[in-house]
N, C-alpha and C. Protein backbone atom coordinates (compact mmCIF):
# COMPACT_ATOMS: atom_id res chain seq x y z
N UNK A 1 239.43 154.94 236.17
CA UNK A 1 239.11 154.28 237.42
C UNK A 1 238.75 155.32 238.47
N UNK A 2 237.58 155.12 239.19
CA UNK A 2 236.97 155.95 240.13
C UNK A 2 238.55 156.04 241.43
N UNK A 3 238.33 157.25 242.08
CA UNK A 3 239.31 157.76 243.20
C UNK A 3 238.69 156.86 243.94
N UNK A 4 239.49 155.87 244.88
CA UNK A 4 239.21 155.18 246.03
C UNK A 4 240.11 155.77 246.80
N UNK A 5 239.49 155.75 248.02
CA UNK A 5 240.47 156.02 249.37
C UNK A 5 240.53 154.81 250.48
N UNK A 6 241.75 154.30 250.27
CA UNK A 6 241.85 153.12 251.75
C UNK A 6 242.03 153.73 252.74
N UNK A 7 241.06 153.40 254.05
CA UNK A 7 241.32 153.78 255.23
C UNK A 7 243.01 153.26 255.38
N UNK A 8 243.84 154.10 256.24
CA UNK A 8 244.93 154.03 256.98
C UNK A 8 244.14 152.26 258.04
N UNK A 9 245.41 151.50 257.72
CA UNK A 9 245.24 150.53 259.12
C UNK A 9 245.58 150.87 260.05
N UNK A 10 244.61 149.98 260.75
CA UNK A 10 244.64 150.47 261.69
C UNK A 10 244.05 151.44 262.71
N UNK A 11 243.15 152.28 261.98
CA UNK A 11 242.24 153.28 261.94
C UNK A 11 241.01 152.76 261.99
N UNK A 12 239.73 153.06 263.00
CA UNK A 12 238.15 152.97 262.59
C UNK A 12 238.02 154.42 262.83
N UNK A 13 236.85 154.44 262.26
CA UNK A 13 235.90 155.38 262.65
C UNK A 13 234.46 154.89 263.42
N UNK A 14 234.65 155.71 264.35
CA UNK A 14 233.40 155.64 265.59
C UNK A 14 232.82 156.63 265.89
N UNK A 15 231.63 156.25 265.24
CA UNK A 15 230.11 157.25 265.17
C UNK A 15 229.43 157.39 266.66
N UNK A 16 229.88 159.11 267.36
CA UNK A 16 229.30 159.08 268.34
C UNK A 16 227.78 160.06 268.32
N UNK A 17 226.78 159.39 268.31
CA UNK A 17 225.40 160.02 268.18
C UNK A 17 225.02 161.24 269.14
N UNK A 18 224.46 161.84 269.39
CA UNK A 18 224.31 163.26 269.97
C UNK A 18 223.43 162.79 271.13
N UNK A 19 222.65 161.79 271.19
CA UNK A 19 221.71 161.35 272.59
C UNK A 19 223.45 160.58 273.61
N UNK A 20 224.29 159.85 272.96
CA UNK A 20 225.08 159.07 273.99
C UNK A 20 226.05 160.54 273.91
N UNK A 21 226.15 160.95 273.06
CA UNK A 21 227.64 162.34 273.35
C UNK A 21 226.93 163.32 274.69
N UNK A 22 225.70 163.00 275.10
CA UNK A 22 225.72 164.20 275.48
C UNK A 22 226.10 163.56 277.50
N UNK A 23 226.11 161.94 277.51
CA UNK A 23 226.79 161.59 278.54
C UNK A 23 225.94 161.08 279.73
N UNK A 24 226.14 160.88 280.30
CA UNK A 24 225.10 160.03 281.83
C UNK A 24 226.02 160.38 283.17
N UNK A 25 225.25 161.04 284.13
CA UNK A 25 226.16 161.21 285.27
C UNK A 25 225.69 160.76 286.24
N UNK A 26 227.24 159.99 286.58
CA UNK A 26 226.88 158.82 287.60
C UNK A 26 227.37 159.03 288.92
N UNK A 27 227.77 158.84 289.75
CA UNK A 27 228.01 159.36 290.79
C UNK A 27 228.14 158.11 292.10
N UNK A 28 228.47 156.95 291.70
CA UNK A 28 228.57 155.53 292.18
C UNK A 28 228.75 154.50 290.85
N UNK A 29 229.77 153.37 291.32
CA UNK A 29 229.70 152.70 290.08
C UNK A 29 229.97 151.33 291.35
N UNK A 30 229.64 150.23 290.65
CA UNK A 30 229.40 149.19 291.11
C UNK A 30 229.82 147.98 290.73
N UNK A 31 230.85 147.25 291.18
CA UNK A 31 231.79 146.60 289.92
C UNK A 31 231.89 145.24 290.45
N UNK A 32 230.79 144.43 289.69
CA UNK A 32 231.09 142.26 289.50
C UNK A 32 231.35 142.17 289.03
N UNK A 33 231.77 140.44 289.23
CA UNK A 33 232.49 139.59 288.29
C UNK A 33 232.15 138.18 288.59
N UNK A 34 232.52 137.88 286.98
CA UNK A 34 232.50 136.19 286.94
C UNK A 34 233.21 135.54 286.73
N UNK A 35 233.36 134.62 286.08
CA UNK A 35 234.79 134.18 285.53
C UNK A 35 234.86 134.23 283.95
N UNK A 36 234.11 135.17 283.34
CA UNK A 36 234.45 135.63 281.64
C UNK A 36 233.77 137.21 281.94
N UNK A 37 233.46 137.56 282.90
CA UNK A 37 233.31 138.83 282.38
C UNK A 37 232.80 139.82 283.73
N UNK A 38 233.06 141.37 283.52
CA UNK A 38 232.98 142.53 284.28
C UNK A 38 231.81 143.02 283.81
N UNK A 39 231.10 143.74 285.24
CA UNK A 39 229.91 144.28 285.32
C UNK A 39 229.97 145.24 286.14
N UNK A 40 230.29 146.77 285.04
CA UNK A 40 230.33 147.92 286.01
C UNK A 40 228.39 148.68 285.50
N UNK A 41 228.13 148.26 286.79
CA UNK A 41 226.46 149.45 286.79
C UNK A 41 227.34 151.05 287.30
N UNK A 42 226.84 151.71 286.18
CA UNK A 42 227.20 153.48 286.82
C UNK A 42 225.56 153.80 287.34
N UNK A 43 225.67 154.51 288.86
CA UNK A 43 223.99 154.70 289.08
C UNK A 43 224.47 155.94 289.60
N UNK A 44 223.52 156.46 289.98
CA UNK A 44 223.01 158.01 289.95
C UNK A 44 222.02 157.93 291.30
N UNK A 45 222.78 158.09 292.38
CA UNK A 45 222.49 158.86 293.94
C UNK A 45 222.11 160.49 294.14
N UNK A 46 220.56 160.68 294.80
CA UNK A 46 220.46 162.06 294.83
C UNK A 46 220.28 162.52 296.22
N UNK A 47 219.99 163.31 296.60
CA UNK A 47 220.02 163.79 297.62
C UNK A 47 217.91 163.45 298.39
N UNK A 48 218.05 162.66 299.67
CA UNK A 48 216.92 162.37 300.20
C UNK A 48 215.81 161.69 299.42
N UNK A 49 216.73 160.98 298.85
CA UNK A 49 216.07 160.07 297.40
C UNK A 49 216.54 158.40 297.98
N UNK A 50 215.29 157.73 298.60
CA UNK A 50 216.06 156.17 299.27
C UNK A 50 216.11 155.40 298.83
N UNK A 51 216.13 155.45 296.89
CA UNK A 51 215.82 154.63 296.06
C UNK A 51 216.87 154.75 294.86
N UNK A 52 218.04 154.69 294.30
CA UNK A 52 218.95 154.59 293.28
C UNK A 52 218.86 154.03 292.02
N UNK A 53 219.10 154.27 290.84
CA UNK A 53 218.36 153.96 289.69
C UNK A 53 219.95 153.83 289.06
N UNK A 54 220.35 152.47 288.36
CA UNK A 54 221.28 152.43 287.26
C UNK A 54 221.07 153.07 286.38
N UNK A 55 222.17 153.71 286.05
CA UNK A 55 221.47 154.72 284.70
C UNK A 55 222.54 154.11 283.65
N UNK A 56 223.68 153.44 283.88
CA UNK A 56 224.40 152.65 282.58
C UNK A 56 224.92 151.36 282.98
N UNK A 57 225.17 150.59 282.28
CA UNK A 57 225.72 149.14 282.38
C UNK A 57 226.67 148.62 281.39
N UNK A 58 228.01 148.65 281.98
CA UNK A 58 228.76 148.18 280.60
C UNK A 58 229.36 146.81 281.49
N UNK A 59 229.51 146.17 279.98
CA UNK A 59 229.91 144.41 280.28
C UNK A 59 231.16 144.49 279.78
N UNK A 60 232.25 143.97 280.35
CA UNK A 60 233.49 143.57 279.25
C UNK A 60 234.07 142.37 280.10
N UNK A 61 234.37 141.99 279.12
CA UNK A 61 235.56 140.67 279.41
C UNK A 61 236.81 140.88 280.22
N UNK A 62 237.32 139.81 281.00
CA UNK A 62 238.37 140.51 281.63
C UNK A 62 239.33 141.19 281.16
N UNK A 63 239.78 140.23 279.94
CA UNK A 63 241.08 141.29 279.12
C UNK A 63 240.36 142.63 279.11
N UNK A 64 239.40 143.21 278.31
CA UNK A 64 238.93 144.33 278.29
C UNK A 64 238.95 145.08 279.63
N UNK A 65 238.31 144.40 280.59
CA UNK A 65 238.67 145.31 282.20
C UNK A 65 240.24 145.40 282.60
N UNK A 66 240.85 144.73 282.26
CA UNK A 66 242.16 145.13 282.47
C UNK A 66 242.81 146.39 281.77
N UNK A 67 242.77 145.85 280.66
CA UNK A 67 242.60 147.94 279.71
C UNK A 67 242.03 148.55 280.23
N UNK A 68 240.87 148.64 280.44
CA UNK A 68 240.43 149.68 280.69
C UNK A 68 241.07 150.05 282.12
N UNK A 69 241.27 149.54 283.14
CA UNK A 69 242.14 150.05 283.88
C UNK A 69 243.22 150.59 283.70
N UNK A 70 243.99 150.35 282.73
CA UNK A 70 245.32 150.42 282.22
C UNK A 70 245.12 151.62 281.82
N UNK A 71 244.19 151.92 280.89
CA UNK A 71 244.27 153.46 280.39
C UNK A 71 243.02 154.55 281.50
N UNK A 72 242.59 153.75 282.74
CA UNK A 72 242.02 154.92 283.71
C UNK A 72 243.61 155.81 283.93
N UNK A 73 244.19 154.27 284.38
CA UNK A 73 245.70 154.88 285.27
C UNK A 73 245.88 155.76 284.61
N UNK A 74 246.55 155.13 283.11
CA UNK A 74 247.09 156.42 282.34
C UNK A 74 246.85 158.25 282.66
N UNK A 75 245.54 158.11 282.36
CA UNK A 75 244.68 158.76 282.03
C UNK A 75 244.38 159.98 283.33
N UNK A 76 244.70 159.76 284.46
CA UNK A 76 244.61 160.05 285.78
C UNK A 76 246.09 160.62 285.74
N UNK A 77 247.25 159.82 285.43
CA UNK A 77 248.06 160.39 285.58
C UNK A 77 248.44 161.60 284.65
N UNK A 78 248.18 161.91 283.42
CA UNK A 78 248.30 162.52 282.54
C UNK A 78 247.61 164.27 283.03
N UNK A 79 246.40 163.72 283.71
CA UNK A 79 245.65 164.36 284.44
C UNK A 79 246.07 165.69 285.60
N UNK A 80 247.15 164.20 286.34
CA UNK A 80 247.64 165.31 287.53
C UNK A 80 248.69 165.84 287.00
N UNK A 81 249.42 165.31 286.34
CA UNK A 81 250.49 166.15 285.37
C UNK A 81 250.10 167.44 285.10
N UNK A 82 248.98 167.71 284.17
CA UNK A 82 248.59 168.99 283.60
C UNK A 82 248.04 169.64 284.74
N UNK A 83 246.97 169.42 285.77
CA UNK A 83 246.18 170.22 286.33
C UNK A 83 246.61 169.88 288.23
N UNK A 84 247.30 169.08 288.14
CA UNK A 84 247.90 169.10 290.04
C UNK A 84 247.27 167.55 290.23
N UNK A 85 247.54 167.19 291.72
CA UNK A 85 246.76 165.87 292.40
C UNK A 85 245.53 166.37 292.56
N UNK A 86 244.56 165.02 292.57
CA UNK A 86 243.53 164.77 292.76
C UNK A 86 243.34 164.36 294.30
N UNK A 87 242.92 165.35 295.17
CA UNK A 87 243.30 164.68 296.45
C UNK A 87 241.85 164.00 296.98
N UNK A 88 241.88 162.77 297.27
CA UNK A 88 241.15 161.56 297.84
C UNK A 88 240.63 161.89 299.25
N UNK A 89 239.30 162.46 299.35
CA UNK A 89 238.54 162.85 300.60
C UNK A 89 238.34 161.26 300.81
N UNK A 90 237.50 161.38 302.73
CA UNK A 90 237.30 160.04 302.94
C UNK A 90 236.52 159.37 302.17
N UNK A 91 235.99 158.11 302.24
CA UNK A 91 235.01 157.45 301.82
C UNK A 91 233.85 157.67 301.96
N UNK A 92 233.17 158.19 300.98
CA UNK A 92 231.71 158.50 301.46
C UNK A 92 231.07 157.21 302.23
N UNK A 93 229.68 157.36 302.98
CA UNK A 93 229.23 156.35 303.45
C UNK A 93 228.52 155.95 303.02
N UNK A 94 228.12 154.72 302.90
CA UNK A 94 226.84 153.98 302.09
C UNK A 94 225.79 153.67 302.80
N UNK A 95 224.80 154.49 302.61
CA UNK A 95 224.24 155.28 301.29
C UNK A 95 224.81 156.67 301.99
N UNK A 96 224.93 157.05 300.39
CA UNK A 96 226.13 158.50 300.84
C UNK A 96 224.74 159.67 301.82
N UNK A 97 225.49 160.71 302.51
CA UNK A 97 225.24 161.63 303.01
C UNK A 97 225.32 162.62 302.52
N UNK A 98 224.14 163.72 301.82
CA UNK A 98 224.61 164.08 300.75
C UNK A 98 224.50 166.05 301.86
N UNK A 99 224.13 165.55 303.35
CA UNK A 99 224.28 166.88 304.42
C UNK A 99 223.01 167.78 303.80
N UNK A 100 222.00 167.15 303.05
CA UNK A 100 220.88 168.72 302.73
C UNK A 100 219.93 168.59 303.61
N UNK A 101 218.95 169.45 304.22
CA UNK A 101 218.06 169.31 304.75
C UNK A 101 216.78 168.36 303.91
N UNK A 102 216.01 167.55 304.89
CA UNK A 102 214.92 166.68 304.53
C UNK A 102 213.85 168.04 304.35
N UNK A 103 213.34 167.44 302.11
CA UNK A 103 212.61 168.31 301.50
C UNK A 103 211.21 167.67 302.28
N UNK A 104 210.19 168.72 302.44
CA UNK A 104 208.95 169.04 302.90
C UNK A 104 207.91 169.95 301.74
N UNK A 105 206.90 168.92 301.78
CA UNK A 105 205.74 169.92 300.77
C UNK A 105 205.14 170.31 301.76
């Protein structure tokens, strides 16, 4: 009989491809709702740019947005544990101020 191996339960494996590993940086996230489900747009604000472009969109259900909060917290806290607090400047303003001088050709 051929060697089989059962995955451990409990266990997947999740194939992360080299175009999504390499990540999207967002720099505003934007968070609706309905009554079955969460809509965080991550978009990408630049400097003297009056126009903002979503660059990701994830959908989840509420149970799912609740985890996922559950393990930001975590995750934050684990955070300041190892490396200190994260200290909370004011609120940027909308549309943020990003202080560079207006580019000129």
């Amino acid at each position: 009989m051929a060697n089989q191996q059962v995955p451990n339960q409990g266990q997947i494996n999740i194939e992360l491809p080299e175009d999504i590993a390499e990540g999207i940086y967002s720099n505003l996230a934007i968070i609706s709702h309905s009554n079955t489900e969460f809509v965080i747009d991550f978009v990408r604000m630049m400097p003297n740019v009056p126009q903002a472009k979503v660059k990701s969109r994830i959908i989840l259900t509420p149970e799912h947005a609740k985890r996922l909060l559950g393990a930001l917290v975590d995750n934050v806290r684990k955070f300041e544990q190892q490396f200190g607090s994260i200290e909370e400047k004011d609120v940027p303003p909308f549309p943020m101020n990003f202080n560079t001088p207006t580019a000129q050709a």
